[in-house]
C-alpha atoms as a PDB file:
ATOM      1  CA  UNK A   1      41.516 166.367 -64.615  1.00  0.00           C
ATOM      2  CA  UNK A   2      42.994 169.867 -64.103  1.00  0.00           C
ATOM      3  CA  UNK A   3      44.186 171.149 -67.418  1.00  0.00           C
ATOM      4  CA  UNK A   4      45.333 174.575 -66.912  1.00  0.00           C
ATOM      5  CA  UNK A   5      44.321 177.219 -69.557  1.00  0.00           C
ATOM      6  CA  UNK A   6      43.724 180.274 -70.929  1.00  0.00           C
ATOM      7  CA  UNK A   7      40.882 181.300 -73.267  1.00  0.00           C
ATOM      8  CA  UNK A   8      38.494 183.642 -75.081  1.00  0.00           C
ATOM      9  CA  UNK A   9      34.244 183.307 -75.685  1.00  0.00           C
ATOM     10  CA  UNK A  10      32.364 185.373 -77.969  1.00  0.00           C
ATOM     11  CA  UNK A  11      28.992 186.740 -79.058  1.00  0.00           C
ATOM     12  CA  UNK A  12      29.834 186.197 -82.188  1.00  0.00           C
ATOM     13  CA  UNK A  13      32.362 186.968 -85.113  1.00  0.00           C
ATOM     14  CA  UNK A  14      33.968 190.560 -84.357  1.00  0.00           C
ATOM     15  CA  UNK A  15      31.246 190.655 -81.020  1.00  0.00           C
ATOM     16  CA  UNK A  16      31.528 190.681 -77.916  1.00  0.00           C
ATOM     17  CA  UNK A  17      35.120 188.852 -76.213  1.00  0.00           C
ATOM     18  CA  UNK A  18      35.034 187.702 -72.708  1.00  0.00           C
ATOM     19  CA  UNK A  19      39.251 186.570 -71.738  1.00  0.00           C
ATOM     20  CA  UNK A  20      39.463 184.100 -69.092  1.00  0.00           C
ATOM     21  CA  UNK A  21      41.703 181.308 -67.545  1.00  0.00           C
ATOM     22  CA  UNK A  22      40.465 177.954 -65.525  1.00  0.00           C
ATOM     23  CA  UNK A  23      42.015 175.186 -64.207  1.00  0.00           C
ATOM     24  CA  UNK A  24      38.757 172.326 -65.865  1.00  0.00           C
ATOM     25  CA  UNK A  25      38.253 174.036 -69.442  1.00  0.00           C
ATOM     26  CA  UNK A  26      35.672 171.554 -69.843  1.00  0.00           C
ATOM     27  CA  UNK A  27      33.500 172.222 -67.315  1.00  0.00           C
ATOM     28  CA  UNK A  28      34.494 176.232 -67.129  1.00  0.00           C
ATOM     29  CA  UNK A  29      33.293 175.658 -71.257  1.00  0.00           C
ATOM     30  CA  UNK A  30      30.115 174.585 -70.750  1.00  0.00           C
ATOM     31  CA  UNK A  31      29.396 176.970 -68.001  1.00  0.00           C
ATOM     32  CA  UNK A  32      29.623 179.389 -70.452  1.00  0.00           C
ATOM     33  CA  UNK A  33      27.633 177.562 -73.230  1.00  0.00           C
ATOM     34  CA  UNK A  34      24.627 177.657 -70.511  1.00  0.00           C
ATOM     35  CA  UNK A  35      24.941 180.351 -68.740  1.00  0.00           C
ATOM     36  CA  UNK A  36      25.100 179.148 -65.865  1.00  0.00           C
ATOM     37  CA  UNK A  37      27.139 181.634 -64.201  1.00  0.00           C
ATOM     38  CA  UNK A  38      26.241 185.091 -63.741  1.00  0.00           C
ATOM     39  CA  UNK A  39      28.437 187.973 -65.090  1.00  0.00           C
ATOM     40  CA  UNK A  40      29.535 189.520 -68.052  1.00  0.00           C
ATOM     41  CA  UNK A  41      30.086 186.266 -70.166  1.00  0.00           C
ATOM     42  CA  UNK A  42      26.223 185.203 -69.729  1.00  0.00           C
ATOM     43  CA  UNK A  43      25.206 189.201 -69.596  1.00  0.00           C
ATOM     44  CA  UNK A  44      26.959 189.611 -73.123  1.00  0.00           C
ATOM     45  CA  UNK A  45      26.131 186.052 -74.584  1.00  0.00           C
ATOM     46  CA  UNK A  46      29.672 185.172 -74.607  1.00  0.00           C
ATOM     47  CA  UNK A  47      28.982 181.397 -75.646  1.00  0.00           C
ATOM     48  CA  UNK A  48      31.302 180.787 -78.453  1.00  0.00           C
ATOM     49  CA  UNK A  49      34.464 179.079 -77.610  1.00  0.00           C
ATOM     50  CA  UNK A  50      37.258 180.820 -80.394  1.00  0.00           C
ATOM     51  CA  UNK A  51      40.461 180.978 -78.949  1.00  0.00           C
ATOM     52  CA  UNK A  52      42.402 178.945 -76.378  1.00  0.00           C
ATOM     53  CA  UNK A  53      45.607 177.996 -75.222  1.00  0.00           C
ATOM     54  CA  UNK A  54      46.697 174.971 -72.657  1.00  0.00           C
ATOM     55  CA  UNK A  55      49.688 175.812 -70.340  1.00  0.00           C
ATOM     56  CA  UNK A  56      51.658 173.833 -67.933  1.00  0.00           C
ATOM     57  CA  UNK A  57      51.072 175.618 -64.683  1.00  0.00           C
ATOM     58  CA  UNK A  58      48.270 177.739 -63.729  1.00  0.00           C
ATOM     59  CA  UNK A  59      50.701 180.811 -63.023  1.00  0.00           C
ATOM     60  CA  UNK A  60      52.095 180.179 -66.318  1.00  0.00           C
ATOM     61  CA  UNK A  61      48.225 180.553 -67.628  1.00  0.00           C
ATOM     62  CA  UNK A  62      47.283 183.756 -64.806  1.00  0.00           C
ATOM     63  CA  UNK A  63      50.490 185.495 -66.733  1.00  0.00           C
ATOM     64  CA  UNK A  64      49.032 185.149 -70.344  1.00  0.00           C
ATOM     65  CA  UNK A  65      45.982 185.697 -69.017  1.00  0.00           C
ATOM     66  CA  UNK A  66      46.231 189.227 -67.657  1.00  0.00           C
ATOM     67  CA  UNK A  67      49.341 189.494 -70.903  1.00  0.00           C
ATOM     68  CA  UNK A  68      46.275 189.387 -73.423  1.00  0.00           C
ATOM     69  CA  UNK A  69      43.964 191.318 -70.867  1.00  0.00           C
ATOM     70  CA  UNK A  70      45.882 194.391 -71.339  1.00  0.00           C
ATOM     71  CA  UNK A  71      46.512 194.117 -74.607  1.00  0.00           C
ATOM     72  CA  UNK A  72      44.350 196.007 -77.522  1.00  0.00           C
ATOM     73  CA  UNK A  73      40.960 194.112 -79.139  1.00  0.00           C
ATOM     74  CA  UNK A  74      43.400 194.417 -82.304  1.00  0.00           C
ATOM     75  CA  UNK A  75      45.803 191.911 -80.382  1.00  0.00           C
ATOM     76  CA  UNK A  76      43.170 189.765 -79.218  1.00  0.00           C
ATOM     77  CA  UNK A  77      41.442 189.501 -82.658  1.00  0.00           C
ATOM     78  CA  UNK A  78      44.978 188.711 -84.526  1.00  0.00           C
ATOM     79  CA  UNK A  79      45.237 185.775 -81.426  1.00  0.00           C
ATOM     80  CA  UNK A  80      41.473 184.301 -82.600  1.00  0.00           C
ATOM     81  CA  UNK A  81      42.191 185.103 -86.481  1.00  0.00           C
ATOM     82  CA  UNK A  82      45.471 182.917 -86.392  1.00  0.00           C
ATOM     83  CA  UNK A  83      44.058 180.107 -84.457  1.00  0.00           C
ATOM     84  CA  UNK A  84      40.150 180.228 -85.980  1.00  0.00           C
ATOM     85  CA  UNK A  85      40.051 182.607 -88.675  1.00  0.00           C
ATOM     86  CA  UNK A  86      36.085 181.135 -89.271  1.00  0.00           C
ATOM     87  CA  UNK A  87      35.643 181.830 -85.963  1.00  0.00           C
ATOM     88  CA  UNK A  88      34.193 178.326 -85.265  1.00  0.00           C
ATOM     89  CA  UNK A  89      32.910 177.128 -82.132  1.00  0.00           C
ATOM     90  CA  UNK A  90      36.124 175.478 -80.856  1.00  0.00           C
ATOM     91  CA  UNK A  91      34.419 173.562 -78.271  1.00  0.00           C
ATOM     92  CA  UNK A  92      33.117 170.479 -80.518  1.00  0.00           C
ATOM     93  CA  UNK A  93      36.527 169.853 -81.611  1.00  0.00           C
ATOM     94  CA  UNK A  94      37.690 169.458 -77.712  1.00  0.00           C
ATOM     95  CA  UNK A  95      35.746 165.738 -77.647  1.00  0.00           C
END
């Protein structure tokens, strides 16, 4: 199922953030969890799903990607904070 989506891993509360977007958040999720794929998320220990957001289309998803890309950390941490201000591990509440 192709779901598409924009969303943000950590290291851990206040760490390390690692923005991305994927069309199978599930899969792309666990990927992360793993490390399964080299780069910076599994470099950085980005394994913490805190933010994300579902769109409609996957330009709609690109757009807000690359919006929250070039925003400040300050911007990104107010997105997590409002969504997951205990910075949980958003991924057990996807099943």
């Amino acid at each position: 199922m192709k779901e598409p989506c924009v969303y943000m891993m950590a290291n851990r509360r206040n760490g390390t953030l690692y923005t991305g977007v994927t069309s199978q958040p599930l899969k792309r999720f666990h990927e992360h969890r793993e490390g399964l794929v080299p780069g910076f998320s599994k470099r950085y220990g980005c394994k913490i799903l805190v933010w994300y957001e579902v769109h409609e289309t996957m330009i709609s998803a690109i757009t807000r990607e690359k919006q929250i890309k070039a925003g400040s950390r300050a911007d990104k941490l107010a997105l997590i904070e409002s969504l997951n201000p205990d910075w949980k591990d958003l991924f057990d509440t996807l099943f």
